[in-house]
C-alpha atoms as a PDB file:
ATOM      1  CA  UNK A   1       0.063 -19.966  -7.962  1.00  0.00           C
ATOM      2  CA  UNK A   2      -0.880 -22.330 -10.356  1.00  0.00           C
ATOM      3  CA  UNK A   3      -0.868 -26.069 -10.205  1.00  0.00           C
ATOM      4  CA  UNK A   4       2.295 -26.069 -12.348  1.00  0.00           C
ATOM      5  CA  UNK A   5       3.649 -24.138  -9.505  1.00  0.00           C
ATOM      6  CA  UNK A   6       3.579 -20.765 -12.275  1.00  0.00           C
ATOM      7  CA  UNK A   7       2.425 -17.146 -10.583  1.00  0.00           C
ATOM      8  CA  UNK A   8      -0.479 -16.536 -11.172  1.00  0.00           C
ATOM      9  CA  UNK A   9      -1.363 -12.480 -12.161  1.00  0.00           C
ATOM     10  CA  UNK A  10      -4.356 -12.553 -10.026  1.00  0.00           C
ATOM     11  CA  UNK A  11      -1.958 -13.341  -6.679  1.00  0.00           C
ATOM     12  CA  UNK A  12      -0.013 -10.317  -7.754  1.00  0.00           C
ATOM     13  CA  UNK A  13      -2.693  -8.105  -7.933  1.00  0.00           C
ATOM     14  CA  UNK A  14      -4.178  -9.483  -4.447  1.00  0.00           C
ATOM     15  CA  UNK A  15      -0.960  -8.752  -3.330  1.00  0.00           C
ATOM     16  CA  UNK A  16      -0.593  -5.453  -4.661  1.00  0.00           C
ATOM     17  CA  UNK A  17      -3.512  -4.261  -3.197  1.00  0.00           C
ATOM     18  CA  UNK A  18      -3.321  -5.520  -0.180  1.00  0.00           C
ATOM     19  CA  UNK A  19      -0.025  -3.744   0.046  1.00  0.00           C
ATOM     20  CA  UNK A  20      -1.273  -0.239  -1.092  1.00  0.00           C
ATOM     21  CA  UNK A  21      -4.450  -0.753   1.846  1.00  0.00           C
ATOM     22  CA  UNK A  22      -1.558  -1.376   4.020  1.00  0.00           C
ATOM     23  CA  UNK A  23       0.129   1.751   2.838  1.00  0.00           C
ATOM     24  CA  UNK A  24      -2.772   3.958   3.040  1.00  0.00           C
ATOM     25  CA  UNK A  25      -3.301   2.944   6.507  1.00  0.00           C
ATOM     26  CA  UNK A  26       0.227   3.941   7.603  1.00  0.00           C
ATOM     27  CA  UNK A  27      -0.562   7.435   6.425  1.00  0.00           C
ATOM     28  CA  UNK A  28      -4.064   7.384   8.520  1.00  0.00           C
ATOM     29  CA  UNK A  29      -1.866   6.566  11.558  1.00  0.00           C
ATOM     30  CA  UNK A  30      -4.260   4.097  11.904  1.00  0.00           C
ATOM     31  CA  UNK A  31      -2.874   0.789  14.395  1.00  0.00           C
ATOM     32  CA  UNK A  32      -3.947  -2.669  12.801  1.00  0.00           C
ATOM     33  CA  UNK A  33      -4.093  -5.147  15.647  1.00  0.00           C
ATOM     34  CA  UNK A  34      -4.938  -8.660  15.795  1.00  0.00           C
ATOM     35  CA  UNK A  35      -5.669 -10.204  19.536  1.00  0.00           C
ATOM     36  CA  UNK A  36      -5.490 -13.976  19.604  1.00  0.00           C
ATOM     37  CA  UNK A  37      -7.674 -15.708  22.241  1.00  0.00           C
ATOM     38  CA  UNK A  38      -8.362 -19.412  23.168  1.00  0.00           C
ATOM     39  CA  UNK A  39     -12.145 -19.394  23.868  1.00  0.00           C
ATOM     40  CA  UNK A  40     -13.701 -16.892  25.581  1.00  0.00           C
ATOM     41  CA  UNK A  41     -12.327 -17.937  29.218  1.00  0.00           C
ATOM     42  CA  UNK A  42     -12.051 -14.973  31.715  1.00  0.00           C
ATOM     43  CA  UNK A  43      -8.026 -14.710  31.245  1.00  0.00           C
ATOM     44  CA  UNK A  44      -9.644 -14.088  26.752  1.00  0.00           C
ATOM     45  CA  UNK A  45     -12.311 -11.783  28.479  1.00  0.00           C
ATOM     46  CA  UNK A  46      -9.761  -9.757  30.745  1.00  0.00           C
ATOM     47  CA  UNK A  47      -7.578  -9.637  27.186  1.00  0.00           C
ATOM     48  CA  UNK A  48     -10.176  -8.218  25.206  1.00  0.00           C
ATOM     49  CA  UNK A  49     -11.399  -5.763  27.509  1.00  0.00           C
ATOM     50  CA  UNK A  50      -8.112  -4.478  28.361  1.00  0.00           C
ATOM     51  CA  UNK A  51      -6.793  -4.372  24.918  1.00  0.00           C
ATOM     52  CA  UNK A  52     -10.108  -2.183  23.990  1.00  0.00           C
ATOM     53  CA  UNK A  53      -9.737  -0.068  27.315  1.00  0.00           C
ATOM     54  CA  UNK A  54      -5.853   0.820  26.316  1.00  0.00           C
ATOM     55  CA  UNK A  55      -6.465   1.580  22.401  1.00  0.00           C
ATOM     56  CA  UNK A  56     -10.051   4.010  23.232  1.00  0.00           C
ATOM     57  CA  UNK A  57      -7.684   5.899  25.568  1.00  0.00           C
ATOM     58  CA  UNK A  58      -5.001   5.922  23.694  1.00  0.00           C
ATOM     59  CA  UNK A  59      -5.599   5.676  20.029  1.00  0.00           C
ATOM     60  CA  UNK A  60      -9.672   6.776  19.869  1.00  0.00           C
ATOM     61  CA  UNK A  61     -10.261   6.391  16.334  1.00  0.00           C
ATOM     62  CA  UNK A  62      -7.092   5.335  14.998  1.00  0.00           C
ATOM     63  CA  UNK A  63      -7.248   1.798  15.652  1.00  0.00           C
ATOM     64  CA  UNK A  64      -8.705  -1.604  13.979  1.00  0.00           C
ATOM     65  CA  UNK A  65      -8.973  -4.543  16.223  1.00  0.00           C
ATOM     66  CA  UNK A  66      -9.592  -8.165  15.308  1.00  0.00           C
ATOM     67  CA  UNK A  67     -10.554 -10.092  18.026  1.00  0.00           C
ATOM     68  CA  UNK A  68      -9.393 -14.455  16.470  1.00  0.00           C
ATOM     69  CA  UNK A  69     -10.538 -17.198  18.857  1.00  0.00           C
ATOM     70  CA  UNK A  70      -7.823 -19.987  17.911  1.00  0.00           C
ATOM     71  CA  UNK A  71     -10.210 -22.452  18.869  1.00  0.00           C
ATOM     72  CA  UNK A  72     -12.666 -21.534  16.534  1.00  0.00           C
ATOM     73  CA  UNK A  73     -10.106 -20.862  13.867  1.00  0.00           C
ATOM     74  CA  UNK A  74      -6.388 -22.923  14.555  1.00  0.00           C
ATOM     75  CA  UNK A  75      -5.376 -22.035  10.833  1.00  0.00           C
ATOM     76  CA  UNK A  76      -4.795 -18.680  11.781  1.00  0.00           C
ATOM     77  CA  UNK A  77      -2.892 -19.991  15.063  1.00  0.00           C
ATOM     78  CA  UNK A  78      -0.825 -21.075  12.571  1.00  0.00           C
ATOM     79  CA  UNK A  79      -0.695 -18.705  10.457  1.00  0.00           C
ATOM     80  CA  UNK A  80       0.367 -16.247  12.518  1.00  0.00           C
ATOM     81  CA  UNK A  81       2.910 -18.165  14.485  1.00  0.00           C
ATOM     82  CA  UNK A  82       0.797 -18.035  17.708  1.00  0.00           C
ATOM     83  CA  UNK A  83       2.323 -20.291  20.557  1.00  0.00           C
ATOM     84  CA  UNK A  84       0.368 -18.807  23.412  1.00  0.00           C
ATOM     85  CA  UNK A  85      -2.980 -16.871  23.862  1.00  0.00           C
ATOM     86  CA  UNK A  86      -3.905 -13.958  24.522  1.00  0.00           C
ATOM     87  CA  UNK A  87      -1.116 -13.160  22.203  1.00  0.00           C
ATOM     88  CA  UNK A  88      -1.488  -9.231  20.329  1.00  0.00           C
ATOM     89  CA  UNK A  89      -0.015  -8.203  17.244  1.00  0.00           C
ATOM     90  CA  UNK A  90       0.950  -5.534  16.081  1.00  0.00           C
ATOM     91  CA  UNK A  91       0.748  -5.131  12.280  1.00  0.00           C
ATOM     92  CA  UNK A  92       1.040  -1.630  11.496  1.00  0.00           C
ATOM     93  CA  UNK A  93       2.484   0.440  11.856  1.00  0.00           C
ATOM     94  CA  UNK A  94       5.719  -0.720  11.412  1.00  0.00           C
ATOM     95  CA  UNK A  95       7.713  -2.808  12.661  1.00  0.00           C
ATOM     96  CA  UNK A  96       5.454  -5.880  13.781  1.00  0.00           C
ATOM     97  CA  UNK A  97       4.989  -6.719  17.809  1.00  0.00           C
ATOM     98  CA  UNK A  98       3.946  -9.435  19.660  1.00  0.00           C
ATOM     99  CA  UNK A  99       2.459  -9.234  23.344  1.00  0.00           C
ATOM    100  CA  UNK A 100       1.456 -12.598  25.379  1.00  0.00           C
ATOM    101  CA  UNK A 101      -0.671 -12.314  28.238  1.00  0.00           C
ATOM    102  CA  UNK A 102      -3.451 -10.254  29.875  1.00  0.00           C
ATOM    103  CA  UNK A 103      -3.066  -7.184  28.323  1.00  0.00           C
ATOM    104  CA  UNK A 104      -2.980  -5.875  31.719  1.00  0.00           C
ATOM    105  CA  UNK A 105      -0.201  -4.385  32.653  1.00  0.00           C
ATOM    106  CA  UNK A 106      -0.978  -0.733  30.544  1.00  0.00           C
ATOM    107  CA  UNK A 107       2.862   0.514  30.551  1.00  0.00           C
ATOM    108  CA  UNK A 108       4.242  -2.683  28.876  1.00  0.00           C
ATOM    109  CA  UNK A 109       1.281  -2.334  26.516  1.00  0.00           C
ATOM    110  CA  UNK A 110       1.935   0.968  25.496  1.00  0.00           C
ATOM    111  CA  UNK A 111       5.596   0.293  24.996  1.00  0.00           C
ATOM    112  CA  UNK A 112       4.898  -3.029  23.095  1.00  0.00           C
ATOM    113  CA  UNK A 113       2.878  -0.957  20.435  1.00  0.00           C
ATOM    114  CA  UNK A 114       5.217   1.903  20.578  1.00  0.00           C
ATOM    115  CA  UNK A 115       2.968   4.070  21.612  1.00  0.00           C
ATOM    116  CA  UNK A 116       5.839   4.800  24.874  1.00  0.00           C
ATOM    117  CA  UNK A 117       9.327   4.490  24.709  1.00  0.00           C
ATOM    118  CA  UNK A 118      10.978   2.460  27.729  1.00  0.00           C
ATOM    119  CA  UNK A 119      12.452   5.407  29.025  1.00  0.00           C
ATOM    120  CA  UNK A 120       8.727   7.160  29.707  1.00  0.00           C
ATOM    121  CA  UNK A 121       7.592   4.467  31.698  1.00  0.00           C
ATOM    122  CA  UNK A 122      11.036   4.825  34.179  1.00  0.00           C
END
């Protein structure tokens, strides 16, 4: 936007593309995931591990992780609406999920990304 609050056509493009990228990897299947961690504590650690442990069994190849430490950058705390860490997201595909904690517990992972329905893990 522009300062006299006018769209700018370059934000539009940005935007455009960034939607089409999106797009193209919904049709790759591929799982865009965001893991939010305060530090690198062992409870961050645990996360990380177990996040990477689930998606190699479970989605080898069809999966892009970002690892954020919120400590090292809170504007994407923020951003992101993160109240808690380890916090996951979900981002594609569709629709966006949210999972607090250790990542440890592999069923409620699985179901959180949709990757198992509730009735599976009964």
């Amino acid at each position: 936007m522009t300062e006299n609050g006018e769209i700018d056509i370059s934000d539009i493009k940005d935007s455009t593309a960034a939607f089409e990228e999106a797009l193209d990897r919904i049709k790759d299947g591929k799982y865009v995931l965001r893991l939010y961690v305060a530090g690198m504590n062992p409870k961050s650690t645990q996360a990380i591990e177990n996040v990477k442990r689930i998606c190699e069994e479970h989605l080898p190849g069809k999966y892009q992780l970002e690892v954020i430490d919120i400590y090292q950058y809170p504007i994407f705390a923020k951003d992101g609406q993160i109240v808690a860490a380890p916090t996951l997201i979900k981002e594609l595909p569709p629709p966006l999920r949210k999972l607090i904690g250790s990542m440890a517990d592999t069923e409620r992972v699985l179901v959180g990304m949709d990757l198992k329905s509730n009735a599976d893990s009964e």
